[in-house]
Protein backbone atom coordinates (compact mmCIF):
# COMPACT_ATOMS: atom_id res chain seq x y z
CA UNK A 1 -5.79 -28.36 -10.11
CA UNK A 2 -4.79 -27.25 -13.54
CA UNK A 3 -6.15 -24.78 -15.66
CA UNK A 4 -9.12 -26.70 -18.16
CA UNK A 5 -8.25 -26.17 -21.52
CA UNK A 6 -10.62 -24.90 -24.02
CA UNK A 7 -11.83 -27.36 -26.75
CA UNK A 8 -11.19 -26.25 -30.32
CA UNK A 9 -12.53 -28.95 -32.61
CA UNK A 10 -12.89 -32.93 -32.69
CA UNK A 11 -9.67 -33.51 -34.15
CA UNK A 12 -7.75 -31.11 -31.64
CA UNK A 13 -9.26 -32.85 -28.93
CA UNK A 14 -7.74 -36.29 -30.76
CA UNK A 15 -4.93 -35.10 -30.68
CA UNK A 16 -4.84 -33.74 -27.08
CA UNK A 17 -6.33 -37.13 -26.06
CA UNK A 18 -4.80 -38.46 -22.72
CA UNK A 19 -4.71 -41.79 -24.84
CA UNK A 20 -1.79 -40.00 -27.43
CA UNK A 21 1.68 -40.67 -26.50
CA UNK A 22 3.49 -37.84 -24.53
CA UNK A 23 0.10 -35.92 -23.59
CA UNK A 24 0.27 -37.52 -20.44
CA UNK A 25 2.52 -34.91 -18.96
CA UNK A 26 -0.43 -32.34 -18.17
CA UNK A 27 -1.38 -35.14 -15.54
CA UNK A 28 2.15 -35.39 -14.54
CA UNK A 29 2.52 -31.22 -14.42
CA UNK A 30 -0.13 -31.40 -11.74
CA UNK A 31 2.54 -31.56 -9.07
CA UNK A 32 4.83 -28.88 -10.29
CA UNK A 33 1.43 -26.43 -10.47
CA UNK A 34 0.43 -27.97 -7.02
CA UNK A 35 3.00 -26.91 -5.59
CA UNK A 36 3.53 -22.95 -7.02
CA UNK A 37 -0.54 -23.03 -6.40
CA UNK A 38 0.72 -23.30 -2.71
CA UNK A 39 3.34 -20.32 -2.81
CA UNK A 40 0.80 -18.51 -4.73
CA UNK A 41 -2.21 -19.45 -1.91
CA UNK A 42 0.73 -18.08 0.92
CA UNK A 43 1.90 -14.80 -0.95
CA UNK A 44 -1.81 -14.34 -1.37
CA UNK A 45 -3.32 -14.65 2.28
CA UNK A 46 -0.03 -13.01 3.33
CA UNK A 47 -0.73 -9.62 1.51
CA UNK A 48 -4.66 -10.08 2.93
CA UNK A 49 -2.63 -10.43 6.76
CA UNK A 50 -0.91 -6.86 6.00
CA UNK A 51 -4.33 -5.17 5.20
CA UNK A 52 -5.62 -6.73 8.34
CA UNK A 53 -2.88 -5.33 10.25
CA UNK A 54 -2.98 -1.81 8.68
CA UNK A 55 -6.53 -1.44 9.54
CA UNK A 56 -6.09 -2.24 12.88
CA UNK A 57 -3.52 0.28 13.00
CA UNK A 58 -5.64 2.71 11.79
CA UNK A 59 -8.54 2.00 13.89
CA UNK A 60 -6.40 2.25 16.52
CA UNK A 61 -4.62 5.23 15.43
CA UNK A 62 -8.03 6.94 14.77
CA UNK A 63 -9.45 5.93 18.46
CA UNK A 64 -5.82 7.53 20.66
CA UNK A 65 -6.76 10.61 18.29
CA UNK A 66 -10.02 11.43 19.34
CA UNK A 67 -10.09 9.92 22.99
CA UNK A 68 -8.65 12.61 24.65
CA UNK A 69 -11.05 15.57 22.51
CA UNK A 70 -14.20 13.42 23.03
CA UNK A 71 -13.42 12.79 26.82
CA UNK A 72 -12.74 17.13 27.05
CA UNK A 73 -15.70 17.70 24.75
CA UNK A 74 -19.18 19.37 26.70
CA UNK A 75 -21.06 15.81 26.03
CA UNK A 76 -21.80 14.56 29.54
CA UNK A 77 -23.58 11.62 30.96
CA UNK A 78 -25.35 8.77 28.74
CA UNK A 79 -24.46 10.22 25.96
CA UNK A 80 -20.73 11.14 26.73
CA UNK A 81 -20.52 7.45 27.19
CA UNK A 82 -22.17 6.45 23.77
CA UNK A 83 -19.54 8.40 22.03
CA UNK A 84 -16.77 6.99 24.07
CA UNK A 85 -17.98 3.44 23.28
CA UNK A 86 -17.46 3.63 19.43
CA UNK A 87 -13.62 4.36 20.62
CA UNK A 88 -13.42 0.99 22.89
CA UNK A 89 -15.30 -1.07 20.66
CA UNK A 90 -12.62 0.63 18.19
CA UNK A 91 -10.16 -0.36 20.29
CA UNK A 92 -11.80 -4.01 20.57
CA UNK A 93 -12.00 -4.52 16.70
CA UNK A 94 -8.27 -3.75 16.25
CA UNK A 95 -7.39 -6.33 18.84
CA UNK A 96 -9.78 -8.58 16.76
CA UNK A 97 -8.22 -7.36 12.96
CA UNK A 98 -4.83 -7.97 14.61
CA UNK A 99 -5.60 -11.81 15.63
CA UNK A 100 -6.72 -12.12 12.27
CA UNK A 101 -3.68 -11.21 10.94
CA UNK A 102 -1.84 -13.47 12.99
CA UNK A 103 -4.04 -16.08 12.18
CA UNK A 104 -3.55 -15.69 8.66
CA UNK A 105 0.25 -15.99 8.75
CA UNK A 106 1.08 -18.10 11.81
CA UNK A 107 -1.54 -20.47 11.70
CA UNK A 108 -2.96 -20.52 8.33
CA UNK A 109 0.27 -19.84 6.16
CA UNK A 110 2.57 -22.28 7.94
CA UNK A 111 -0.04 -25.05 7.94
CA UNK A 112 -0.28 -25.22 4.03
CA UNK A 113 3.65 -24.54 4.58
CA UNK A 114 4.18 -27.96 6.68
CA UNK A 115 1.60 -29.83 4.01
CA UNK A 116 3.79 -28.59 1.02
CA UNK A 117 7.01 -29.48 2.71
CA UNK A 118 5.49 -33.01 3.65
CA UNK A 119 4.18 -33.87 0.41
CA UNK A 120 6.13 -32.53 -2.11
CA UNK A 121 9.79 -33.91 -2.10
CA UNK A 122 12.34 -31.72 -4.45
CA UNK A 123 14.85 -34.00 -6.51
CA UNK A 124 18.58 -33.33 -6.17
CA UNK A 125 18.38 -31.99 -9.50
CA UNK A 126 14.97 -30.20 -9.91
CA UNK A 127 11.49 -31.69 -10.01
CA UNK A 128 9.90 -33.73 -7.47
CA UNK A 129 10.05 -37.49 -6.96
CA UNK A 130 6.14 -37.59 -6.81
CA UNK A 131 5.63 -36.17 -10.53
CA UNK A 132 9.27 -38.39 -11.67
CA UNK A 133 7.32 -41.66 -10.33
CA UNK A 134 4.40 -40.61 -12.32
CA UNK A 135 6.40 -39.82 -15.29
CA UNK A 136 8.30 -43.06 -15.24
CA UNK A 137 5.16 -45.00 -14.71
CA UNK A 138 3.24 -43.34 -17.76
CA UNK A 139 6.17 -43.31 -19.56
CA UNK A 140 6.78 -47.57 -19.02
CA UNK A 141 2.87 -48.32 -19.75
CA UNK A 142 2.94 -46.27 -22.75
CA UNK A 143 6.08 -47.02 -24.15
CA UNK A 144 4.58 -50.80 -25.34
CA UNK A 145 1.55 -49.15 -27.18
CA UNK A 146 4.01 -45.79 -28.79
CA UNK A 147 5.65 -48.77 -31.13
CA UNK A 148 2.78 -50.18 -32.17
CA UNK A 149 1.41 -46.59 -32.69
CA UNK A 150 4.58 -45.76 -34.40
CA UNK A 151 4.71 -49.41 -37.05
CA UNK A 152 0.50 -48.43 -37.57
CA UNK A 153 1.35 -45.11 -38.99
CA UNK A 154 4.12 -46.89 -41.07
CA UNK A 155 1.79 -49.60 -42.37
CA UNK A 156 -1.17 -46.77 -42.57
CA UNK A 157 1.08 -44.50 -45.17
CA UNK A 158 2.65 -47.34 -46.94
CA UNK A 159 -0.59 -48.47 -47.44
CA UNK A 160 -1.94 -45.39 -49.03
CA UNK A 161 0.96 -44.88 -51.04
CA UNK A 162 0.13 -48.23 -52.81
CA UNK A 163 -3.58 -47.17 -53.18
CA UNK A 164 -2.49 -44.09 -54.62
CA UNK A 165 0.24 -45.43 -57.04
CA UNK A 166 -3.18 -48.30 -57.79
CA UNK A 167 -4.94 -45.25 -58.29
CA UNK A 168 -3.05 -43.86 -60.79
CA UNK A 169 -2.37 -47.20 -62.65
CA UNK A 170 -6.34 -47.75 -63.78
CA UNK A 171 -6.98 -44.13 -64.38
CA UNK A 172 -3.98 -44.71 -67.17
CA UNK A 173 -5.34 -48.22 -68.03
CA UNK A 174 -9.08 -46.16 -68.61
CA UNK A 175 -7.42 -43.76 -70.93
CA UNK A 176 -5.18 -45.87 -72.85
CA UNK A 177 -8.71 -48.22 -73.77
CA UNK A 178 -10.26 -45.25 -74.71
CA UNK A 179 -7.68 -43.70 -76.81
CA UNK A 180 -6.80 -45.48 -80.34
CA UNK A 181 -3.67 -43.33 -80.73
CA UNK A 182 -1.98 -46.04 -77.76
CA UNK A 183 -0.97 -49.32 -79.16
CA UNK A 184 -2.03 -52.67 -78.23
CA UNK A 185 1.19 -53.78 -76.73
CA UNK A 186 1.18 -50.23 -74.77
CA UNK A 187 -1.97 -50.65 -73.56
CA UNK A 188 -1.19 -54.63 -72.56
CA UNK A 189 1.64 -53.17 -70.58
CA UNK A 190 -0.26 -50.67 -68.58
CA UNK A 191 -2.46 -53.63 -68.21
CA UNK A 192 0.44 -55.20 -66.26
CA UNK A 193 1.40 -52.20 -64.27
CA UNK A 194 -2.05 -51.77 -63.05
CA UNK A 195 -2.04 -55.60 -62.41
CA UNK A 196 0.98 -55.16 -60.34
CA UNK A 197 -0.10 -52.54 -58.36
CA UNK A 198 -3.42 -53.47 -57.07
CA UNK A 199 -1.06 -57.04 -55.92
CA UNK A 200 0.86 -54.89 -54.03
CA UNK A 201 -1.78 -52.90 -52.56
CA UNK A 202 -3.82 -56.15 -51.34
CA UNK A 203 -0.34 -57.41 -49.81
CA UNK A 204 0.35 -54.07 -48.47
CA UNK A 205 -3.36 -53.41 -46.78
CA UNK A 206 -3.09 -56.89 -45.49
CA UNK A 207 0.24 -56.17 -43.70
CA UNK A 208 -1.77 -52.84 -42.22
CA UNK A 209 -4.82 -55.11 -41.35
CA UNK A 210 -2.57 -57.11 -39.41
CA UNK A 211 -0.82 -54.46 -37.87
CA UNK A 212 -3.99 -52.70 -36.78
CA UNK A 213 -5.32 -56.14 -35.38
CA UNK A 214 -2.53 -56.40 -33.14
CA UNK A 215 -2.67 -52.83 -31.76
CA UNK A 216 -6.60 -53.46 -31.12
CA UNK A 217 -5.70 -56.67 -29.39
CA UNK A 218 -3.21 -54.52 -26.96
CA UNK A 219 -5.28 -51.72 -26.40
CA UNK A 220 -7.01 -52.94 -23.41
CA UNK A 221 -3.65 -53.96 -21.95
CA UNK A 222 -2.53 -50.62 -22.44
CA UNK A 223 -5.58 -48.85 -20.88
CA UNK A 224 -5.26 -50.96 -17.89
CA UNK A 225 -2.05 -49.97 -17.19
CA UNK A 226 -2.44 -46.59 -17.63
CA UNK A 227 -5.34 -45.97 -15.88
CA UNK A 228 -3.75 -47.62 -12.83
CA UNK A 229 -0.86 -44.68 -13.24
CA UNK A 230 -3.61 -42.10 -13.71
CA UNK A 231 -5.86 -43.37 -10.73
CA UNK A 232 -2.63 -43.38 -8.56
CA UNK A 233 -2.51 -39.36 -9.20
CA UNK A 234 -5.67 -38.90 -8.84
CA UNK A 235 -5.48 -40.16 -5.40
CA UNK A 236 -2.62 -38.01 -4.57
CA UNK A 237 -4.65 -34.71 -6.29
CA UNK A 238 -7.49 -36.00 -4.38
CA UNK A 239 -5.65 -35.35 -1.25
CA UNK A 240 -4.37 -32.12 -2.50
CA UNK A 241 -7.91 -30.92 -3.49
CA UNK A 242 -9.04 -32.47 0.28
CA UNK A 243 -6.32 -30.31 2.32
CA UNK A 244 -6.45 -27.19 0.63
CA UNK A 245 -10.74 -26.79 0.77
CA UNK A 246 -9.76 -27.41 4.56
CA UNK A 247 -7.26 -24.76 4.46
CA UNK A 248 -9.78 -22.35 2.51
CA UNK A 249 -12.54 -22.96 5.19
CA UNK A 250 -9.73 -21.97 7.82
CA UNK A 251 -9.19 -18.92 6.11
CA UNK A 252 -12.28 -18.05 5.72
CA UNK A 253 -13.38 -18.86 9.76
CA UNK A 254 -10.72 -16.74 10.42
CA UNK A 255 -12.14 -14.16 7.96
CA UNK A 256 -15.32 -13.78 8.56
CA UNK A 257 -16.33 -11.87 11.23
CA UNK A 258 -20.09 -11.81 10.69
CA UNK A 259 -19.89 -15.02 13.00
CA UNK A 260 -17.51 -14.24 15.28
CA UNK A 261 -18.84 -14.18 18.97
CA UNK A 262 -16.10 -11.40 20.12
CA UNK A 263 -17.54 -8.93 17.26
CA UNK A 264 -20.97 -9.98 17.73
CA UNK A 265 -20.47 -9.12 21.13
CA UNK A 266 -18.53 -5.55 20.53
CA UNK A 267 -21.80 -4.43 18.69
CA UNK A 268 -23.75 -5.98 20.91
CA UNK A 269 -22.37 -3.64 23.95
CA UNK A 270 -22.36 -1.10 21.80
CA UNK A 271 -25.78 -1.22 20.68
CA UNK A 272 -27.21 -1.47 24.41
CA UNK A 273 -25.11 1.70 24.90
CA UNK A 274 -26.59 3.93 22.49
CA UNK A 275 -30.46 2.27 23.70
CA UNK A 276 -29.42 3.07 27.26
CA UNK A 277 -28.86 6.99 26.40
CA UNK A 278 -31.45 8.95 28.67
CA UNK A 279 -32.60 12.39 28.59
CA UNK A 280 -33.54 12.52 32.10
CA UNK A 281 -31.20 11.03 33.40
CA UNK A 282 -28.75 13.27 32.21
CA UNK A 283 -30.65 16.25 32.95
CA UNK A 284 -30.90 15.07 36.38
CA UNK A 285 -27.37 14.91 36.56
CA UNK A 286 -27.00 18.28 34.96
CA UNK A 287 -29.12 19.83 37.50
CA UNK A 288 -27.94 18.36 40.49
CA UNK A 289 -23.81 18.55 39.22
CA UNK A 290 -24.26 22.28 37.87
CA UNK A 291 -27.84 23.43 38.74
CA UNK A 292 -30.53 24.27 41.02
CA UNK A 293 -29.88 20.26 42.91
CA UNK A 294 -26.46 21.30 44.11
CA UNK A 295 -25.77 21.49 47.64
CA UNK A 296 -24.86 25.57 49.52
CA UNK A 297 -23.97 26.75 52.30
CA UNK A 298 -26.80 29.27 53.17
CA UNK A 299 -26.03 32.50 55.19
CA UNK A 300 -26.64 31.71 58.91
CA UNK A 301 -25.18 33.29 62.01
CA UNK A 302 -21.88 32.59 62.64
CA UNK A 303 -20.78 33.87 66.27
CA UNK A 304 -17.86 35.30 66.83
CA UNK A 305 -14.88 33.11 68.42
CA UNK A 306 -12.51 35.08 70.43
CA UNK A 307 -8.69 34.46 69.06
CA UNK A 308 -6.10 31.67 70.64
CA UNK A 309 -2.49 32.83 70.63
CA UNK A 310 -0.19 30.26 70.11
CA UNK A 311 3.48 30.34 69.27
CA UNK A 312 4.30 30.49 65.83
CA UNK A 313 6.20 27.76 63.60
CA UNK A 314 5.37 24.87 62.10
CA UNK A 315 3.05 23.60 65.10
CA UNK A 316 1.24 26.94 64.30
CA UNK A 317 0.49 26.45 61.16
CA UNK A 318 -1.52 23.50 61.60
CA UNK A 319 -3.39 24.82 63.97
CA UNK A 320 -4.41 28.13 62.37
CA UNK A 321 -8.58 28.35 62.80
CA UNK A 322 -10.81 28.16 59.25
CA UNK A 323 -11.61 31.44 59.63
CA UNK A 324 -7.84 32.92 60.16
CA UNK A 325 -7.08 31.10 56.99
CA UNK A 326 -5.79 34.37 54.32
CA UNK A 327 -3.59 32.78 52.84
CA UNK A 328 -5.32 29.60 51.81
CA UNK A 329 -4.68 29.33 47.47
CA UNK A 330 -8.10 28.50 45.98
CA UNK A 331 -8.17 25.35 44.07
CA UNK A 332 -3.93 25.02 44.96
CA UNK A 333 -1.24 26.68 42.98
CA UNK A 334 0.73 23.34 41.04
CA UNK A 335 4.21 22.98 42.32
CA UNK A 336 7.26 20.47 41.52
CA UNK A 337 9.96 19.33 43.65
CA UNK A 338 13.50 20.15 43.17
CA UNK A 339 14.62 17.79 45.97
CA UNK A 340 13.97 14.60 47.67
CA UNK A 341 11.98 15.38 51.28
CA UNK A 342 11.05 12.20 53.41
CA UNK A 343 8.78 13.69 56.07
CA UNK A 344 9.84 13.89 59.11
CA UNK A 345 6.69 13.68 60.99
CA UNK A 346 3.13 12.77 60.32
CA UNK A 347 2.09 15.63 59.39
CA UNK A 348 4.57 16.54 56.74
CA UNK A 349 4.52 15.34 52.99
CA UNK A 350 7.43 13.36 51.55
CA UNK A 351 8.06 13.55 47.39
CA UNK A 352 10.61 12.77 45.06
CA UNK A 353 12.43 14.97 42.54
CA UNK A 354 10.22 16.48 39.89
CA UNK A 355 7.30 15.07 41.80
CA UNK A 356 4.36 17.66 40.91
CA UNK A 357 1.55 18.52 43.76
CA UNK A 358 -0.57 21.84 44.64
CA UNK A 359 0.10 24.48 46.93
CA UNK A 360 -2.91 24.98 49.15
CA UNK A 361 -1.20 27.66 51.29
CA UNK A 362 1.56 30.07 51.36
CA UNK A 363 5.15 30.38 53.40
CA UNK A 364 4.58 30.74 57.39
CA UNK A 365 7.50 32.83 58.76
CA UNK A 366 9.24 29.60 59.74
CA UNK A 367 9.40 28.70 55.55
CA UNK A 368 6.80 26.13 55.59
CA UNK A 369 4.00 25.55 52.96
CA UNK A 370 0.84 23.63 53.23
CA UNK A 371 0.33 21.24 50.23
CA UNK A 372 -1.88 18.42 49.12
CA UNK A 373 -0.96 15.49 46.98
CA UNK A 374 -2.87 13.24 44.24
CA UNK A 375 -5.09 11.31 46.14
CA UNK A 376 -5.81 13.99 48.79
CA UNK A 377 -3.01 13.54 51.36
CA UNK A 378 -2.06 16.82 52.83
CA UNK A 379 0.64 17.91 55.27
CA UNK A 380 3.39 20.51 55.45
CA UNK A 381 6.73 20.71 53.36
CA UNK A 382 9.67 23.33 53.09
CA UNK A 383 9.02 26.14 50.63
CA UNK A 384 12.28 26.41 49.41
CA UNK A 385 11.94 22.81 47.98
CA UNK A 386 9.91 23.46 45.31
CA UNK A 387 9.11 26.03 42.60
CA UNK A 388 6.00 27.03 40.76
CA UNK A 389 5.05 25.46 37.32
């Protein structure tokens, strides 16, 4: 899970070689970068939950806004309703953005949450115990082969400072033959010293042959043992890799509303409500709601009813003929209680406090009103019960 680095040359990658003592601990680092990778994957999906949520706010915010101004406005029929579907299906998708959102923190988030906590297990004193096992077995395999390492580099430079001092010895033997300025017993003497050194550069390059021999022989040892470390954290980076592709696919079911049936079938309704706008059908309605189609009364004869006297009062009131009727408010005059009235009988209305109803007819000498209520109930109530709005 960690970054790849870049490759610079053939001896940089030497000497970044898993194989060179201490370079193990990019392996080891894998847990500590695990682990931030899953705070980083939370913070990440968390900020993604808050746009979900904001835009179903606002598309939410933007369908209360114009509900009420496209339900007044002078669309009617089919294609009032069209309009008013965008605003439920609106309405729909913020329900939808909101479950996201919810998804995204209280499912999604605490599930890699619950993994982390399981799998990663914080020492006293910082660190983890999985990437301190893997540290301590690296560490034992590789401490064996770091000696060996450490006496071949010894051997290696004492070696070559012995080939170097050899060096030097028969380029001063080749001058001192060539030059009849150095005596004999001079140049017998650098003889010696030349002698001498290539000795103790055979001895020495032995001693390095031997040292070499026996780091070859361990080498396989060594690689054994650490590739049974590194194949042990593999396994566990296996299972990282493993859960957190699951956890991306979750994220991105919950995402991806291309393929969700709910939005699929928001559009869907939608769709069949814009194809099932008709123009005749809503002219029919306008003509028979506010045209020629709608029902009248036609002047007939009407014959003329002599007059029944009847004592006056509440009783009268009720019994008032149609055509006696003056006083009847067209279309109501909107009224709200001041007081509490239970009827008293079954023709009188009861209401509540700050109720609000319409006056259909004035005060009768007695002081009673006629009234009618939402839902159509009418009766009688006292006038002085109620004011006007």
């Amino acid at each position: 899970m960690s970054t790849l680095p870049s490759e610079n040359g053939p001896e940089d990658a030497t000497q970044r070689s898993f194989w060179m003592p201490g370079n193990y601990q990019r392996t080891v680092k894998r847990t500590e970068d695990s682990f931030q990778a899953c705070n980083d994957i939370v913070a990440c999906f968390q900020e993604r939950a808050r746009v979900e949520r904001q835009y179903a706010q606002q598309l939410s915010d933007w369908s209360n806004k114009w509900k009420p101004l496209v339900d007044s406005s002078p669309l009617y029929g089919s294609l009032l309703k069209a309009w008013q579907c965008f605003l439920t299906s609106a309405d729909r998708l913020a329900s939808l953005h909101a479950s996201v959102c919810r998804s995204l923190v209280s499912e999604d988030g605490d599930r890699v949450r619950t993994w982390q906590k399981d799998s990663f297990h914080k020492k006293l004193f910082g660190g983890f115990k999985e990437s301190q096992d893997f540290d301590t077995g690296f560490a034992r395999a590789q401490k064996p082969w770091a000696k060996r390492l450490k006496k071949l580099d010894k051997a290696r430079r004492a070696y070559h400072k012995v080939s170097r001092k050899e060096l030097s010895a028969r380029e001063r033997e080749a001058h001192a033959q060539g030059n009849p300025d150095v005596a004999i017993e001079k140049q017998r003497k650098i003889q010696e010293e030349r002698e001498l050194a290539q000795q103790e550069s055979e001895k020495v390059r032995s001693r390095y042959e031997k040292v070499l021999e026996e780091a070859t022989r361990y080498a396989p040892r060594y690689m054994e043992e650490m590739e049974s470390i590194f194949d042990q954290s593999q396994e566990e980076e296996r299972k990282r890799i493993s859960f957190l592709k699951q956890a991306f696919l979750s994220i991105h079911k919950h995402l991806d509303v291309t393929n969700n049936d709910s939005v699929k079938a928001v559009y869907n309704e939608l769709h069949n409500t814009l194809m099932a706008i008709s123009e005749q059908d809503d002219l029919r309605w306008w003509k028979n709601t506010h045209g020629p189609g709608m029902p009248t009364d036609w002047p007939q004869f009407q014959e003329w009813t002599p007059e029944k006297k009847s004592k006056k009062g509440k009783k009268a009131v009720e019994k008032k003929g149609t055509i006696e009727r003056s006083s009847v408010m067209i279309g109501g005059v909107k009224v709200r209680a001041l007081y509490d009235y239970v009827g008293q009988e079954t023709d009188e209305l009861s209401f509540k406090a700050g109720e609000e109803f319409l006056k259909t007819e004035d005060e009768d000498d007695q002081g009673w009103c006629r009234g009618m209520k939402e839902g159509g109930r009418e009766g009688l109530y006292p006038a002085n019960y109620v004011e006007v709005v």
